[in-house]
PDB file of N, CA and C in Angstrom:
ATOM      1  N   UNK A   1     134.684  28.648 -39.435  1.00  0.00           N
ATOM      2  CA  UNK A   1     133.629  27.644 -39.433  1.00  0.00           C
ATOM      3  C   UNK A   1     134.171  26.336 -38.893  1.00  0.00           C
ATOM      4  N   UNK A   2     133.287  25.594 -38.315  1.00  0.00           N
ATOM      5  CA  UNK A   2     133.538  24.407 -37.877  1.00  0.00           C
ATOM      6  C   UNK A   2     132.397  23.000 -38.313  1.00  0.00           C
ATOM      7  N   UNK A   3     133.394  22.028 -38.312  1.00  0.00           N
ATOM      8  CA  UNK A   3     132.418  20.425 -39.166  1.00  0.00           C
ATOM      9  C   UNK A   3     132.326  19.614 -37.837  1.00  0.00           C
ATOM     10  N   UNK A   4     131.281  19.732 -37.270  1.00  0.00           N
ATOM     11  CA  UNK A   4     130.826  18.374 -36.145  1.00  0.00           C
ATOM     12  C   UNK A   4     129.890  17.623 -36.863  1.00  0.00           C
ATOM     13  N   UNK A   5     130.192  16.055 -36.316  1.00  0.00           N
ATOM     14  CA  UNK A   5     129.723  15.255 -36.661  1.00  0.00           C
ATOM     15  C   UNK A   5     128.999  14.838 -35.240  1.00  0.00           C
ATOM     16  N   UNK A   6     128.404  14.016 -35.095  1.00  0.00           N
ATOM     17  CA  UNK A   6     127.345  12.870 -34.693  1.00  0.00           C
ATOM     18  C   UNK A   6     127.533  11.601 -34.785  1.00  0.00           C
ATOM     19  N   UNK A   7     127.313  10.579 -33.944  1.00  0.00           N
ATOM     20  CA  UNK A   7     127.087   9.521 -34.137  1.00  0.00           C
ATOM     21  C   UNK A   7     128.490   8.668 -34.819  1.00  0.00           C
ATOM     22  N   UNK A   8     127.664   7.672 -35.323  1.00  0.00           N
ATOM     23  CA  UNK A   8     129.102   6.786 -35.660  1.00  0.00           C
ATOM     24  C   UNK A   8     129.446   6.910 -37.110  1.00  0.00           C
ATOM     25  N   UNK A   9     130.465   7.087 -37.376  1.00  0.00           N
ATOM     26  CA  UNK A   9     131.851   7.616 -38.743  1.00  0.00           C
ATOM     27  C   UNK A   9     131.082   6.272 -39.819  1.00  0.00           C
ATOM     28  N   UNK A  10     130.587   7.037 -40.476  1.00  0.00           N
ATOM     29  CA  UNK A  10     130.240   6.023 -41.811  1.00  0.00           C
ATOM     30  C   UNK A  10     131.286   4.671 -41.928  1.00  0.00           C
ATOM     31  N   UNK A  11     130.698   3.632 -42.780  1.00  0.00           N
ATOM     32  CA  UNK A  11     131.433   2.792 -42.767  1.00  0.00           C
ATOM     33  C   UNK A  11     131.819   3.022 -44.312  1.00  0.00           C
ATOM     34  N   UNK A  12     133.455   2.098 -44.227  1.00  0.00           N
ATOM     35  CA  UNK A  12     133.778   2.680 -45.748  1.00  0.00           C
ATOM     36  C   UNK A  12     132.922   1.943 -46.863  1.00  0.00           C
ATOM     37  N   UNK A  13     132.796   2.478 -47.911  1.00  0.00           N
ATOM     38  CA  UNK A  13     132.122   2.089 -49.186  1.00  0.00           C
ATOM     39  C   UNK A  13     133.405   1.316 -50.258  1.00  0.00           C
ATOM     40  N   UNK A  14     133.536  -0.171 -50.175  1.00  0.00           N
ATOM     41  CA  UNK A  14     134.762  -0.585 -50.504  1.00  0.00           C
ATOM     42  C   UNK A  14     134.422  -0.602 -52.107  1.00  0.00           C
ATOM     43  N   UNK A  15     133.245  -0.681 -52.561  1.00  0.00           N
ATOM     44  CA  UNK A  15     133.050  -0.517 -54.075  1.00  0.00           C
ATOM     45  C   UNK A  15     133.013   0.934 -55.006  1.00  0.00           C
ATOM     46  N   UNK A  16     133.352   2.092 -54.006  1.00  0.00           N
ATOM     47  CA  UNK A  16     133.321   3.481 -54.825  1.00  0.00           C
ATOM     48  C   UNK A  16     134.297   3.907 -53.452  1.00  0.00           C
ATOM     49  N   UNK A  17     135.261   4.372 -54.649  1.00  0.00           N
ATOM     50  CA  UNK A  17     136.391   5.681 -54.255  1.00  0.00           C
ATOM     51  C   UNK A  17     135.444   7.049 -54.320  1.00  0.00           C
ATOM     52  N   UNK A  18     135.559   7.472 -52.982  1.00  0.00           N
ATOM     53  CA  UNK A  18     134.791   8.686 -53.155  1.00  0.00           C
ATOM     54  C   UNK A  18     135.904  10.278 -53.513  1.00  0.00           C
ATOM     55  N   UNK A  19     136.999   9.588 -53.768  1.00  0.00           N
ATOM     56  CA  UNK A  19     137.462  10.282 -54.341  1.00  0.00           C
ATOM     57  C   UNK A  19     137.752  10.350 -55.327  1.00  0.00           C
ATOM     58  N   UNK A  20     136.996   9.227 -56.242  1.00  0.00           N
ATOM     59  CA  UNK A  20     136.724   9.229 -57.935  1.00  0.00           C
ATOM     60  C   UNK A  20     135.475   9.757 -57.926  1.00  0.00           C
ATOM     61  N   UNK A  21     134.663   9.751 -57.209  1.00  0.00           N
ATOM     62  CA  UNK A  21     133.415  10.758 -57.390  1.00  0.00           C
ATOM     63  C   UNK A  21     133.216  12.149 -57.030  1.00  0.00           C
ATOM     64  N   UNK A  22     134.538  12.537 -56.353  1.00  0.00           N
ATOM     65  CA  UNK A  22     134.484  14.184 -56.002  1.00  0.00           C
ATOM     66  C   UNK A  22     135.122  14.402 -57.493  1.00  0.00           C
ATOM     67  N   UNK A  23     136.068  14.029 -58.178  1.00  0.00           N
ATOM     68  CA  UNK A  23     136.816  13.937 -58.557  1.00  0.00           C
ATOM     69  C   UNK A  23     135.672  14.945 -59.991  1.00  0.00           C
ATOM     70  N   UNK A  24     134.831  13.345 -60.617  1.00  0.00           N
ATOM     71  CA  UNK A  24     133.638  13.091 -61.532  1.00  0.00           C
ATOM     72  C   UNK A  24     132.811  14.597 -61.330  1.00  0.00           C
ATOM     73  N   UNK A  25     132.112  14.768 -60.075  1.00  0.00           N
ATOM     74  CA  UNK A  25     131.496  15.855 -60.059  1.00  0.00           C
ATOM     75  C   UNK A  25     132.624  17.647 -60.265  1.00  0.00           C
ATOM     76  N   UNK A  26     133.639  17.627 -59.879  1.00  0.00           N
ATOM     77  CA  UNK A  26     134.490  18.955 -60.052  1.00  0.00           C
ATOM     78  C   UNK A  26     134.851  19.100 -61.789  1.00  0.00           C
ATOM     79  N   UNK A  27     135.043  17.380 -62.017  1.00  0.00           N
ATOM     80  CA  UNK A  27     135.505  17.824 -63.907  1.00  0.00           C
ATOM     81  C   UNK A  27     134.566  17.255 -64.496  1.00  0.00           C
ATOM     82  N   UNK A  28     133.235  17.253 -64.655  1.00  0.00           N
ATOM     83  CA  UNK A  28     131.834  16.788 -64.403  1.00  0.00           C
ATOM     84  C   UNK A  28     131.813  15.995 -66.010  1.00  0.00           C
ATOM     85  N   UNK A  29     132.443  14.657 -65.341  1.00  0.00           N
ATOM     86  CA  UNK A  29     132.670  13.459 -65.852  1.00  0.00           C
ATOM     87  C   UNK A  29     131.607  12.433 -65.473  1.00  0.00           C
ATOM     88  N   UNK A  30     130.874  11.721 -66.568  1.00  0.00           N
ATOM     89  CA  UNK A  30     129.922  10.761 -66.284  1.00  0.00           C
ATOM     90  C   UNK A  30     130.694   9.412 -65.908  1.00  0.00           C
ATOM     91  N   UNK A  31     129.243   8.877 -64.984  1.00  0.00           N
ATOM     92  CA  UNK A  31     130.176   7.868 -63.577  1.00  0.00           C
ATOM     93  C   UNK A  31     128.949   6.787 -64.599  1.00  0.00           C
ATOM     94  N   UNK A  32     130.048   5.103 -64.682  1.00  0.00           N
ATOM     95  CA  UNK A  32     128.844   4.110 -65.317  1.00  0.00           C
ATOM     96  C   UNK A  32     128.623   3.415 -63.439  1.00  0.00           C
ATOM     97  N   UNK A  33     127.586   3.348 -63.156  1.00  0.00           N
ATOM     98  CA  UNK A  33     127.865   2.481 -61.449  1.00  0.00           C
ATOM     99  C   UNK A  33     126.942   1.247 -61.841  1.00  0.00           C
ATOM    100  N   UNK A  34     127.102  -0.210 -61.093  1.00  0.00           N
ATOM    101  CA  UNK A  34     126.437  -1.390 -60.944  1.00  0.00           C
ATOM    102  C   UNK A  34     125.970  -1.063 -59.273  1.00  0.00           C
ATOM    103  N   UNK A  35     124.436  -0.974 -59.594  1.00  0.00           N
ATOM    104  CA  UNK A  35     123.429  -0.399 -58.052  1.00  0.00           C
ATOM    105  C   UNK A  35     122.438  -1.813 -57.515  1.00  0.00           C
ATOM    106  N   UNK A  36     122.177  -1.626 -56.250  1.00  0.00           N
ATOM    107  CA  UNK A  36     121.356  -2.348 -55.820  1.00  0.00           C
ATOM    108  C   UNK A  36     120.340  -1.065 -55.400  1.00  0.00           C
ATOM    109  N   UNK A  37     119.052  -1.246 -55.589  1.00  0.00           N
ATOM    110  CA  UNK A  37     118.372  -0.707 -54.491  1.00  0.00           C
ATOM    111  C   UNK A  37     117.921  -1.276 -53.248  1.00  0.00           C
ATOM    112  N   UNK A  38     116.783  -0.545 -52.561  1.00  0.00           N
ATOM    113  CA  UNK A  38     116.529  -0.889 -51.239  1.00  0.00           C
ATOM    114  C   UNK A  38     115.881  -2.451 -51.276  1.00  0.00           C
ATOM    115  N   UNK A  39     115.182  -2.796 -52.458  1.00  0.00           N
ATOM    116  CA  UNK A  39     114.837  -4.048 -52.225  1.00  0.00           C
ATOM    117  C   UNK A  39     116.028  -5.211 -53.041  1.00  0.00           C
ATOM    118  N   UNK A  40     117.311  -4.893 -53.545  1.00  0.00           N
ATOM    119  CA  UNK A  40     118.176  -5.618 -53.888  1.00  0.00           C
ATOM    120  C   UNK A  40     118.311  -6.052 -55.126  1.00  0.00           C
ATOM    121  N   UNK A  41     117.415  -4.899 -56.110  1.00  0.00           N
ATOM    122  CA  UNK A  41     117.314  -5.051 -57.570  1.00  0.00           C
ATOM    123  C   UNK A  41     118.551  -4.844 -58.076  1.00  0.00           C
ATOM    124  N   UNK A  42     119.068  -5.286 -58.816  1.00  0.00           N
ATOM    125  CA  UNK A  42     120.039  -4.784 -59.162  1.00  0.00           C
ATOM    126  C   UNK A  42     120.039  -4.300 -60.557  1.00  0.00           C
ATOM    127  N   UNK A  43     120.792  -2.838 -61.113  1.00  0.00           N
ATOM    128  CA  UNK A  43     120.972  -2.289 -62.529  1.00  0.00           C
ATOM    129  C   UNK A  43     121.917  -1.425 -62.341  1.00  0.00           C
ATOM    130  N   UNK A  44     122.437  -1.146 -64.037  1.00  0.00           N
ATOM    131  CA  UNK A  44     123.510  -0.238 -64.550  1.00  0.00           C
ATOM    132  C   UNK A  44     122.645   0.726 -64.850  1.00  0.00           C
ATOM    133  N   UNK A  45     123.662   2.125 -64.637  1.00  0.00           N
ATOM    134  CA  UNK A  45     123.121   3.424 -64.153  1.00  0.00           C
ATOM    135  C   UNK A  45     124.788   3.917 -65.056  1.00  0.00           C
ATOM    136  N   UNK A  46     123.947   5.022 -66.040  1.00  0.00           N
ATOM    137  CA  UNK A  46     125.324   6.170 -66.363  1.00  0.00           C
ATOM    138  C   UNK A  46     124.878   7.423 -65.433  1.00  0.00           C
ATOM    139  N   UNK A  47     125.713   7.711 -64.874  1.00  0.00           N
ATOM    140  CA  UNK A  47     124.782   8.985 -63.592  1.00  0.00           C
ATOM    141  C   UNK A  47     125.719  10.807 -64.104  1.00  0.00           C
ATOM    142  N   UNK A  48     125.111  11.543 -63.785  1.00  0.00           N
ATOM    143  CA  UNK A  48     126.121  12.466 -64.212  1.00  0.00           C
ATOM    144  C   UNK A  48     126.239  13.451 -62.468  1.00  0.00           C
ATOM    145  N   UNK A  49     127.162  12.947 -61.615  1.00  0.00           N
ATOM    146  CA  UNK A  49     127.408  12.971 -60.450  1.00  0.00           C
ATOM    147  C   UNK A  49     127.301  14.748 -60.147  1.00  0.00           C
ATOM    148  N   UNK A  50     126.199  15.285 -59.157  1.00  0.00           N
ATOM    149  CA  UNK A  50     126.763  16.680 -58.954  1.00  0.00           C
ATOM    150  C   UNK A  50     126.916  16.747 -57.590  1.00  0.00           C
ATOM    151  N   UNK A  51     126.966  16.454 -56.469  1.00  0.00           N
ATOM    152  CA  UNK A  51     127.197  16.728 -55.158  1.00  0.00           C
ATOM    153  C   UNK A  51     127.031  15.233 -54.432  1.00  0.00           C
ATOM    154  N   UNK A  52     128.151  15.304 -53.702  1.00  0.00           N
ATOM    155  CA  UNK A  52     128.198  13.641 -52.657  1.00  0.00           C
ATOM    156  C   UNK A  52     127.941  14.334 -51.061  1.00  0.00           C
ATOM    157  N   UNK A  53     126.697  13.872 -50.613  1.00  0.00           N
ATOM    158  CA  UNK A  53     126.329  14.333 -48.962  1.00  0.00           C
ATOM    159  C   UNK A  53     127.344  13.023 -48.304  1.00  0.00           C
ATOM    160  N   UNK A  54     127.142  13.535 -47.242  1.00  0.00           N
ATOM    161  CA  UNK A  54     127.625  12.728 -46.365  1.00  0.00           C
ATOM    162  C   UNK A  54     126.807  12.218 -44.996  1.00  0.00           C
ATOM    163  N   UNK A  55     126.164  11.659 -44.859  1.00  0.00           N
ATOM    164  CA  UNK A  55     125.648  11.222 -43.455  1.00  0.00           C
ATOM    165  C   UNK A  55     125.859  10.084 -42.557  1.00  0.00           C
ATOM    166  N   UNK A  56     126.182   9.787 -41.557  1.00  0.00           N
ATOM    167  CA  UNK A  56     126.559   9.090 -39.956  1.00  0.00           C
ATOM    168  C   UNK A  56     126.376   7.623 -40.911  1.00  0.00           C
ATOM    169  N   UNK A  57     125.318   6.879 -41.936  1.00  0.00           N
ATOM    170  CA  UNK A  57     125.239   5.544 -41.914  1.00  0.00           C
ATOM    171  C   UNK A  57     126.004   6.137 -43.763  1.00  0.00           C
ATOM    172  N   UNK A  58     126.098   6.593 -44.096  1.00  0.00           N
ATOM    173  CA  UNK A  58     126.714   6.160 -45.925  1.00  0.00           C
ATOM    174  C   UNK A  58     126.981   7.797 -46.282  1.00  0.00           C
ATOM    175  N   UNK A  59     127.427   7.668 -47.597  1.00  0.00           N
ATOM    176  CA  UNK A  59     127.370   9.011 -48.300  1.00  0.00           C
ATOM    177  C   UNK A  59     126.438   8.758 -49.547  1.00  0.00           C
ATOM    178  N   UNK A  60     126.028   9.565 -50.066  1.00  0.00           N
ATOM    179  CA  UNK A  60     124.985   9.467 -51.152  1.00  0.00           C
ATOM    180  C   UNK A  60     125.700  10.799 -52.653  1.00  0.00           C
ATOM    181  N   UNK A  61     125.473   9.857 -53.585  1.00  0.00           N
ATOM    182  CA  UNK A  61     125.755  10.752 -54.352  1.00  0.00           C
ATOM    183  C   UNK A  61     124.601  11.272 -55.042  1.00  0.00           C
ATOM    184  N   UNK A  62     124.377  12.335 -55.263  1.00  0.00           N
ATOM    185  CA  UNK A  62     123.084  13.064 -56.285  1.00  0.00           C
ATOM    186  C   UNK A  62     123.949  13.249 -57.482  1.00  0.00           C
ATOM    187  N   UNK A  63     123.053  12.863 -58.432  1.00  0.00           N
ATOM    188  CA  UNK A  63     123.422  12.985 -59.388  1.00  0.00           C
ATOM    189  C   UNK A  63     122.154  12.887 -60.305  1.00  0.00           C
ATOM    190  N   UNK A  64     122.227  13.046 -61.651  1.00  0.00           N
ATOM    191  CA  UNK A  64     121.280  13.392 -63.016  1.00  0.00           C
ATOM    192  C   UNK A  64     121.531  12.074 -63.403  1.00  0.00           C
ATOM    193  N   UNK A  65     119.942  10.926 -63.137  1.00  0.00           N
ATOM    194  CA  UNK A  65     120.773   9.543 -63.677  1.00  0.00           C
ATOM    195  C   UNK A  65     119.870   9.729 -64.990  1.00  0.00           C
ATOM    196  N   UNK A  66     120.576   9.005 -65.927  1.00  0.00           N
ATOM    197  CA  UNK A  66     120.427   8.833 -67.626  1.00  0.00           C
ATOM    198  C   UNK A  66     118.830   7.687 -67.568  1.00  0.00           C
ATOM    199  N   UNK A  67     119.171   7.265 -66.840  1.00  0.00           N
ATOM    200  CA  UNK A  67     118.452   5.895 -67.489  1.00  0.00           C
ATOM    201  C   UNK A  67     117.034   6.582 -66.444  1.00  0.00           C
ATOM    202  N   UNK A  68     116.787   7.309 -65.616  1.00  0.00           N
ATOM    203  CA  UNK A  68     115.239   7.321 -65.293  1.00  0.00           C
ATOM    204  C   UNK A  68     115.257   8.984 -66.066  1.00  0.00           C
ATOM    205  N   UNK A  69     116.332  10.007 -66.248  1.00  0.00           N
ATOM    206  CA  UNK A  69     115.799  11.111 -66.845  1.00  0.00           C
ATOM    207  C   UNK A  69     115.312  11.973 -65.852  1.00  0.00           C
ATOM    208  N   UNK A  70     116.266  11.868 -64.360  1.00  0.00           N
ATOM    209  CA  UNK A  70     115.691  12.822 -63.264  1.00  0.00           C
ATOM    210  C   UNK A  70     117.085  12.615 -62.497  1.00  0.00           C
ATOM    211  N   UNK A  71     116.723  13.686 -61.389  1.00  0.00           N
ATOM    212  CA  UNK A  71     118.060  13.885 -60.402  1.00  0.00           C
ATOM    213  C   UNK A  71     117.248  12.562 -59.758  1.00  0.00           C
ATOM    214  N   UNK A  72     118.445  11.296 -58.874  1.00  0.00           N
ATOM    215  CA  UNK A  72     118.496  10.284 -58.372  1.00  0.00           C
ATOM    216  C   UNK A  72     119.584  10.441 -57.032  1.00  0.00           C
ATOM    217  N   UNK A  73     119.343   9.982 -55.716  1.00  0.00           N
ATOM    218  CA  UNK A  73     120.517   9.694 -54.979  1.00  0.00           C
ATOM    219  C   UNK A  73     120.497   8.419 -55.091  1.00  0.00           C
ATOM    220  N   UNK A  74     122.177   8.372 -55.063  1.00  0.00           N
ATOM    221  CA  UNK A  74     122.581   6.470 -54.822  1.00  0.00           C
ATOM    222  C   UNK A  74     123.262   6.634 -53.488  1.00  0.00           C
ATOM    223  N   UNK A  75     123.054   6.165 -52.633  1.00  0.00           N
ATOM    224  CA  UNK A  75     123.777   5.344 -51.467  1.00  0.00           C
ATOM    225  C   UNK A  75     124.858   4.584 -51.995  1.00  0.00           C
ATOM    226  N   UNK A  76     125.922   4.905 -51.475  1.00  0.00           N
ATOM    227  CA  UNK A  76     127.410   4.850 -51.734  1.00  0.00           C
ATOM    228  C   UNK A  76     127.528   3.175 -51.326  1.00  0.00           C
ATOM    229  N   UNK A  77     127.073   3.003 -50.173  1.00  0.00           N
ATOM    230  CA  UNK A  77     126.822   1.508 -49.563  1.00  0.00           C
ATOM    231  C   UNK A  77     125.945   0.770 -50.631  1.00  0.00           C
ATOM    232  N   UNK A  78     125.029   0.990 -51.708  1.00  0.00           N
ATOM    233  CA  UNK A  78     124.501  -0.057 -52.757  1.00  0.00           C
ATOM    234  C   UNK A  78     125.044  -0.124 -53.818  1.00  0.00           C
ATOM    235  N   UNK A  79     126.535   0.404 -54.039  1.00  0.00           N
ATOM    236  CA  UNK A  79     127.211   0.845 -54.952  1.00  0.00           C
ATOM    237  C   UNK A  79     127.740  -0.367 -54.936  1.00  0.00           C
ATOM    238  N   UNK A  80     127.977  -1.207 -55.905  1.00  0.00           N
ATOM    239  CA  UNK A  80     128.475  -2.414 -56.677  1.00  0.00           C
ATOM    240  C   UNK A  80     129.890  -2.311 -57.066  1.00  0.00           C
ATOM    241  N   UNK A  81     130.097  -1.445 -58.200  1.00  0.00           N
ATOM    242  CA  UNK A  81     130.885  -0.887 -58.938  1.00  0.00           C
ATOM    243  C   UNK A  81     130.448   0.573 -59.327  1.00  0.00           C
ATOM    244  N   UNK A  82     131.796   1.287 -59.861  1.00  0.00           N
ATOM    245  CA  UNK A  82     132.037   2.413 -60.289  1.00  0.00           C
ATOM    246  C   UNK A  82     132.979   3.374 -60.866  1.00  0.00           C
ATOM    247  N   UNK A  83     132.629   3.535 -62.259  1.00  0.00           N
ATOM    248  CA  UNK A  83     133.952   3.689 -62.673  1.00  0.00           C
ATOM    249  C   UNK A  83     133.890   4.654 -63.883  1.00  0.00           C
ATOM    250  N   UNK A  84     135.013   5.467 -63.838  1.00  0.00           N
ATOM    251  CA  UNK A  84     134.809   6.196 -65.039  1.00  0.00           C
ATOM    252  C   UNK A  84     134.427   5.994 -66.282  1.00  0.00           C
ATOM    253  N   UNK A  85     133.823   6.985 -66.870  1.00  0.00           N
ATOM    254  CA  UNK A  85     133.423   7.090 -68.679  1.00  0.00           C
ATOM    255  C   UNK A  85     134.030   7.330 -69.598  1.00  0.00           C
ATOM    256  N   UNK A  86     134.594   8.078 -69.353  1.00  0.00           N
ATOM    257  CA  UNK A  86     135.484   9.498 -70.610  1.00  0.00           C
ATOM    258  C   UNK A  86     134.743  10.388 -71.290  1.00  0.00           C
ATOM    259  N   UNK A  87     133.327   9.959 -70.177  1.00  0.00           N
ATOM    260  CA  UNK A  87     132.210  10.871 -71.038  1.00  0.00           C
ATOM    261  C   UNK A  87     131.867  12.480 -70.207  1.00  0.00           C
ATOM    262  N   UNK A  88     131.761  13.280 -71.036  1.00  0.00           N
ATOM    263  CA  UNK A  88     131.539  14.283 -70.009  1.00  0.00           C
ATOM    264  C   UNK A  88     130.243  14.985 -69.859  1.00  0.00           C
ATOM    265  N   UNK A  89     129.669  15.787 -69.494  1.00  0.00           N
ATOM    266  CA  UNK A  89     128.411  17.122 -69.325  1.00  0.00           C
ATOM    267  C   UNK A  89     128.961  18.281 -68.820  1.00  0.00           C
ATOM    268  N   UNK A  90     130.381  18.414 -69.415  1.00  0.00           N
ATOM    269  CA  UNK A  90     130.738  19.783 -69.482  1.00  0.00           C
ATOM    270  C   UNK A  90     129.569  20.891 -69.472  1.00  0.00           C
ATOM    271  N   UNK A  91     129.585  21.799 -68.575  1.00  0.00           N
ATOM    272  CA  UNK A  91     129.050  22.974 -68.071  1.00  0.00           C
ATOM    273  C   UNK A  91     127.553  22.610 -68.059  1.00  0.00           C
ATOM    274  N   UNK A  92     127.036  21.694 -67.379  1.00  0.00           N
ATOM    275  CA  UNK A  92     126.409  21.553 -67.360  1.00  0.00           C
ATOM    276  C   UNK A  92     125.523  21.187 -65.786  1.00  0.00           C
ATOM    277  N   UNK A  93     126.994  20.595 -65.037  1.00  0.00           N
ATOM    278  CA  UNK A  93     126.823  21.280 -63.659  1.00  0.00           C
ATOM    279  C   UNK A  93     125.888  21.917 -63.011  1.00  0.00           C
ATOM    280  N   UNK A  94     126.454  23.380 -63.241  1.00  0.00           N
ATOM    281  CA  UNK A  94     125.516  24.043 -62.277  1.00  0.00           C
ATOM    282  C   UNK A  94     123.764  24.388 -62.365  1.00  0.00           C
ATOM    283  N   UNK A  95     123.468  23.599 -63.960  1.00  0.00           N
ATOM    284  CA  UNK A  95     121.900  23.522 -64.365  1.00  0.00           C
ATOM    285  C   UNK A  95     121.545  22.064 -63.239  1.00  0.00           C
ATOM    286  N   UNK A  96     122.237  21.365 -63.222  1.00  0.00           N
ATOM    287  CA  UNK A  96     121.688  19.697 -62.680  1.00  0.00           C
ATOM    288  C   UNK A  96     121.483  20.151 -61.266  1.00  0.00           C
ATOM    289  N   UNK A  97     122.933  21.365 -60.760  1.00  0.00           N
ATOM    290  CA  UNK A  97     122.781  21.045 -59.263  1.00  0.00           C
ATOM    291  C   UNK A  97     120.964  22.438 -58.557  1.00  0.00           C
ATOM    292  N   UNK A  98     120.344  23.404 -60.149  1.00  0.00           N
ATOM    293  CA  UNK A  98     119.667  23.898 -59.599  1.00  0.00           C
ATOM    294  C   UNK A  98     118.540  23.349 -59.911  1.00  0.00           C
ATOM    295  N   UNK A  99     118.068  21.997 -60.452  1.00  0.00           N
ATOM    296  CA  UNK A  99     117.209  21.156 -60.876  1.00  0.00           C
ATOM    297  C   UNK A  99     117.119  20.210 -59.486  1.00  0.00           C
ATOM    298  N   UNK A 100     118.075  20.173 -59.038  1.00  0.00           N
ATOM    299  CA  UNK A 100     118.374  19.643 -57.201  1.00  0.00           C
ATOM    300  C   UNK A 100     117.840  20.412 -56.256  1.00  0.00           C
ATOM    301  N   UNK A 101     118.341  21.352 -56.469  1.00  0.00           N
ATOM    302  CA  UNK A 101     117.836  22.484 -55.129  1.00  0.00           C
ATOM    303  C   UNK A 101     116.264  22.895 -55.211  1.00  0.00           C
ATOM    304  N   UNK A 102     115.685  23.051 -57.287  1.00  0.00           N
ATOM    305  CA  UNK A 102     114.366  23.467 -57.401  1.00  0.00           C
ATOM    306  C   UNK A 102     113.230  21.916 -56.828  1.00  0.00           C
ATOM    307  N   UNK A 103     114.301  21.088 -56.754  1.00  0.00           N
ATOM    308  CA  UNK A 103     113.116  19.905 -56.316  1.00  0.00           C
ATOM    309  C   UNK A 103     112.988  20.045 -54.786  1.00  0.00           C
ATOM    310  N   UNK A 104     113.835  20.488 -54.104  1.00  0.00           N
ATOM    311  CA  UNK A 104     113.760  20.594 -52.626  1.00  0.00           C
ATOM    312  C   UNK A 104     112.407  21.654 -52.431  1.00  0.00           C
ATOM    313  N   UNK A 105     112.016  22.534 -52.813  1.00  0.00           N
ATOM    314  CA  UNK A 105     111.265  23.761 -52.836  1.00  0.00           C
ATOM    315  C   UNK A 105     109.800  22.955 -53.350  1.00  0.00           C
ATOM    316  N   UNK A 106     110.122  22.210 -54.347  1.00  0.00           N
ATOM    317  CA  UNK A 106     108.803  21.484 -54.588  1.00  0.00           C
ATOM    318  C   UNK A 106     108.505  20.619 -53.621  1.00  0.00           C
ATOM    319  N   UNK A 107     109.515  19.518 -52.965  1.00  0.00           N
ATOM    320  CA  UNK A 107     108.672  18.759 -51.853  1.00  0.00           C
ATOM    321  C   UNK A 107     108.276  19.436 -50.457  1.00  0.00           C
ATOM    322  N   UNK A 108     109.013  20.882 -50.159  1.00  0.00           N
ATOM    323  CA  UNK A 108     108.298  21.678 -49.444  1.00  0.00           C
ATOM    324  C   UNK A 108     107.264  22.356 -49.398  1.00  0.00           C
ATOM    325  N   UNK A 109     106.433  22.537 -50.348  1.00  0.00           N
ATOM    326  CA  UNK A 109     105.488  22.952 -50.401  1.00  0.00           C
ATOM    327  C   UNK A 109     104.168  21.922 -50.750  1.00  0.00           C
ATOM    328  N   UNK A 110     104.882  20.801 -50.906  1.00  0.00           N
ATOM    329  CA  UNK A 110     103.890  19.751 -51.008  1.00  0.00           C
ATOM    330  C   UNK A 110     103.491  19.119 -49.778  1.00  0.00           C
ATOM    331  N   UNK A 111     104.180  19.268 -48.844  1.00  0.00           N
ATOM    332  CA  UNK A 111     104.564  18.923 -47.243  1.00  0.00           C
ATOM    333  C   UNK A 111     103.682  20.090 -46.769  1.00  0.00           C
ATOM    334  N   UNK A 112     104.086  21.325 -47.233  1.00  0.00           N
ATOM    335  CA  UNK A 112     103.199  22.437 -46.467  1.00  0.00           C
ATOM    336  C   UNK A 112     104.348  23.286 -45.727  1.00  0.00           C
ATOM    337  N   UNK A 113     105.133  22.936 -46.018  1.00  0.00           N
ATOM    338  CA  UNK A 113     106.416  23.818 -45.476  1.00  0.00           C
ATOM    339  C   UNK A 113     106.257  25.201 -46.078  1.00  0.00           C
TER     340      UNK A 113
END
């Protein structure tokens, strides 16, 4: 297999080690992060991290955030801070990441896909 990319190499995310968040999602350790969203709100988020995408402008982490009670992506670029818990969701993983995949199937068929 082969990884091509596109376009221009993300820029780095100087407020999250994304290798404290591969890290978080493999020993599925809760992440506390300080977020902006798209309009520059800013709040604390305990997230329980299961897969970091990667795309040409940021990486995004999906994760199960606490405080809305649904799978959430954060953009790595509105990431403030981020930093470990000591908290965990041991085995709990692979339920969050098919609560991810079952929402993809729902906005496809709402689309008409």
């Amino acid at each position: 297999n082969a990884l091509h990319a596109w376009g221009f190499a993300a820029p780095s995310a100087s407020a999250v080690d994304l290798a404290l968040v591969r890290r978080a999602i493999r020993d599925e350790e809760k992440l506390s992060l300080s977020y902006r969203d798209e309009a520059g709100r800013a709040s604390e988020r305990i997230i329980r991290p299961v897969a970091l995408i990667y795309y040409a402008e940021t990486a995004n982490i999906v994760a199960w955030c606490e405080l809305r009670q649904a799978i959430r992506n954060f953009r790595s670029d509105r990431i403030e801070d981020c930093r470990p818990t000591n908290l965990w969701f041991k085995g709990e993983g692979d339920r969050l990441r098919q609560v991810w995949v079952d929402g993809w199937e729902i906005n496809a068929a709402a689309v008409g896909n």
